[in-house]
C-alpha atoms as a PDB file:
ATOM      1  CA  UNK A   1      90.961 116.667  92.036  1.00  0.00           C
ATOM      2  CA  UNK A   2      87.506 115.540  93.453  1.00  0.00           C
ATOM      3  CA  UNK A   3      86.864 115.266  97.001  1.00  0.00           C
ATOM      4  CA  UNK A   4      83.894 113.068  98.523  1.00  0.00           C
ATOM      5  CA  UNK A   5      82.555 114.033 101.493  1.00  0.00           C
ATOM      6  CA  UNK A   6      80.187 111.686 103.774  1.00  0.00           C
ATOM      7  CA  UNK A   7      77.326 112.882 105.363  1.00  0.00           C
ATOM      8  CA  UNK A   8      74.929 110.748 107.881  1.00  0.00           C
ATOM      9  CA  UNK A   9      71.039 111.618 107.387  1.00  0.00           C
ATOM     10  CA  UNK A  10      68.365 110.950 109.014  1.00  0.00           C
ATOM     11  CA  UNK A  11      67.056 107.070 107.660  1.00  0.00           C
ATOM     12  CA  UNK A  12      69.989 106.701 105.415  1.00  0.00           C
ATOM     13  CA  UNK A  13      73.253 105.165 106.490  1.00  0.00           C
ATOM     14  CA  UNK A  14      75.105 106.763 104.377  1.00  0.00           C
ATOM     15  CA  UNK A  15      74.624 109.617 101.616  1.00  0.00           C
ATOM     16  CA  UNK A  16      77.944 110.159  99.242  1.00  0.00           C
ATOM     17  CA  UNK A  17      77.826 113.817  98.266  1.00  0.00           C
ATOM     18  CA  UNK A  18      80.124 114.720  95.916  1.00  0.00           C
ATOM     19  CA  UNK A  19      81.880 118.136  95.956  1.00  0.00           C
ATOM     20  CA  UNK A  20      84.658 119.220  93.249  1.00  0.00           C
ATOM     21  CA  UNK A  21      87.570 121.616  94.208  1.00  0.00           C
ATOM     22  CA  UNK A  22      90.588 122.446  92.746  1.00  0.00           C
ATOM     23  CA  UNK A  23      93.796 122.260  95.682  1.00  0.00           C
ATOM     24  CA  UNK A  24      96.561 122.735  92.924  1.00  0.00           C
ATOM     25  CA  UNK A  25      99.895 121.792  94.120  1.00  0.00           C
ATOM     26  CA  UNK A  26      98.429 119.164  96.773  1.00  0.00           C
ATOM     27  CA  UNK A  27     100.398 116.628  95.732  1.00  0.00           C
ATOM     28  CA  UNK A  28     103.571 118.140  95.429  1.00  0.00           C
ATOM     29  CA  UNK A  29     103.114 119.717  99.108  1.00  0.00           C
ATOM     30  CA  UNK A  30     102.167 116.050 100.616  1.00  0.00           C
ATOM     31  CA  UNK A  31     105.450 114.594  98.297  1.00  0.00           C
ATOM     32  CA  UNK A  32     107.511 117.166  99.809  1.00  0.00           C
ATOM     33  CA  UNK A  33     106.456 116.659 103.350  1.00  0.00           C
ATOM     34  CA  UNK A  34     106.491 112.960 103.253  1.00  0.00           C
ATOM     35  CA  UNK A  35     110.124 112.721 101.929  1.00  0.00           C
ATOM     36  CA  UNK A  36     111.421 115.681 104.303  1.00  0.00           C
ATOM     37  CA  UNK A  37     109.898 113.104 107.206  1.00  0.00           C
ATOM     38  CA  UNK A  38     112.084 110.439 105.106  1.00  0.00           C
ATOM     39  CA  UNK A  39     108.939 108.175 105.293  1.00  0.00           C
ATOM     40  CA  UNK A  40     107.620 105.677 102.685  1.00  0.00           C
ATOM     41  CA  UNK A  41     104.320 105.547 101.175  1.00  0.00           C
ATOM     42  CA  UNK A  42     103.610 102.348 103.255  1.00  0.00           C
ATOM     43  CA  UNK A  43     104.465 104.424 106.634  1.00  0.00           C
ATOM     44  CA  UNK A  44     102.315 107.290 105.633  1.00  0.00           C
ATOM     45  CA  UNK A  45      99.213 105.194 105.041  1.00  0.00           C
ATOM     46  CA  UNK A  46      99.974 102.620 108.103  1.00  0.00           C
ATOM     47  CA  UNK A  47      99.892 106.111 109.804  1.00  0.00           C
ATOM     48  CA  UNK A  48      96.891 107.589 108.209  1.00  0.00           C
ATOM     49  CA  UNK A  49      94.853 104.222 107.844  1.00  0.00           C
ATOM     50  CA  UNK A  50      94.292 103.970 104.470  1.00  0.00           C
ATOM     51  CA  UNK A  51      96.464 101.839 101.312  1.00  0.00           C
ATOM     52  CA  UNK A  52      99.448 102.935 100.071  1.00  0.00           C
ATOM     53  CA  UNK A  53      97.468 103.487  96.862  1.00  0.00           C
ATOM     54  CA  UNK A  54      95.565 106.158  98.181  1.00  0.00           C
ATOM     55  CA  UNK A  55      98.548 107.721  99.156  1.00  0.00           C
ATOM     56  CA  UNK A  56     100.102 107.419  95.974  1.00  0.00           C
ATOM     57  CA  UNK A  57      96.821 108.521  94.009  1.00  0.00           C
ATOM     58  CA  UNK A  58      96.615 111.583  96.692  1.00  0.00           C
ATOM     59  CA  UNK A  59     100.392 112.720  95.775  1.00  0.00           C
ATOM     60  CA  UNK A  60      99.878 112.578  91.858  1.00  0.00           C
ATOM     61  CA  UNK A  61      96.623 114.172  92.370  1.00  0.00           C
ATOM     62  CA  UNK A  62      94.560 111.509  90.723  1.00  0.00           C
ATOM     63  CA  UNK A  63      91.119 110.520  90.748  1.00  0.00           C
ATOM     64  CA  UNK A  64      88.700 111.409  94.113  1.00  0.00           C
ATOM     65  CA  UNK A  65      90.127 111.091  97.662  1.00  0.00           C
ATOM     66  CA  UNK A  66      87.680 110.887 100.524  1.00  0.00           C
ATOM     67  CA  UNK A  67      88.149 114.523 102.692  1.00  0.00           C
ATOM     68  CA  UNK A  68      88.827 112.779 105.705  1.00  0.00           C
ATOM     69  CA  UNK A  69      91.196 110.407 104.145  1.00  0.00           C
ATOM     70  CA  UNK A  70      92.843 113.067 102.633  1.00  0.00           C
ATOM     71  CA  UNK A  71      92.649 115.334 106.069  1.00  0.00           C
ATOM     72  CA  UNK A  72      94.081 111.776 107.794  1.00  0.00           C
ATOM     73  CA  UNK A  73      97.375 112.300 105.029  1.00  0.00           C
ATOM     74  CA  UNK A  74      98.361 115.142 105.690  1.00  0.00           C
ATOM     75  CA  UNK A  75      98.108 114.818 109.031  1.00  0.00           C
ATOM     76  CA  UNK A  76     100.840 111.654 108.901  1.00  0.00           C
ATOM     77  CA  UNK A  77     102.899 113.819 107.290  1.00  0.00           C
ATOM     78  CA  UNK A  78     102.637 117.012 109.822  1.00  0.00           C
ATOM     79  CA  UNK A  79     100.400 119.233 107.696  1.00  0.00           C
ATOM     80  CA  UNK A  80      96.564 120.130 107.928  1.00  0.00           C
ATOM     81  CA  UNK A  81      94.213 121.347 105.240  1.00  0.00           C
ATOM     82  CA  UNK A  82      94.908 124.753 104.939  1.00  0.00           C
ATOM     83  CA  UNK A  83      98.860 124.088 104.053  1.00  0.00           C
ATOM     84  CA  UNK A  84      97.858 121.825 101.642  1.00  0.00           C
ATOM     85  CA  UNK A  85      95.386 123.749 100.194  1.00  0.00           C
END
């Protein structure tokens, strides 16, 4: 799974840095917590502020989720990093 991580610098608006990690099991653990919650993909990303996509994508571990998006998740679903991690 790829995580991007934004970082303001000085002159630049934006700078996408790109760090890869391995959280294996991620999805399973957001999955788990979302349906214990009984909540649908829609509530977790009205909650979290992002598309039901990236919620999907986040929960079969596919493609790169943006670290606060992903932080923003599992926080609509009662977790934090480290038990997702």
């Amino acid at each position: 799974m790829l995580f991007l991580i934004y970082s303001a610098v000085k002159g630049v608006d934006k700078v996408r840095v790109l760090v890869e990690f391995e959280l294996p099991g991620m999805g399973d653990r957001l999955l788990q917590a979302r349906k214990q919650l009984a909540l649908s993909q829609c509530e977790v990303a009205a909650k979290a502020g992002c598309s039901k996509a990236t919620v999907s994508r986040a929960e079969k571990e596919m493609g790169a989720t943006p670290l606060p998006t992903l932080k923003a998740i599992a926080g609509a679903v009662g977790l934090d990093l480290e038990q997702i991690g």
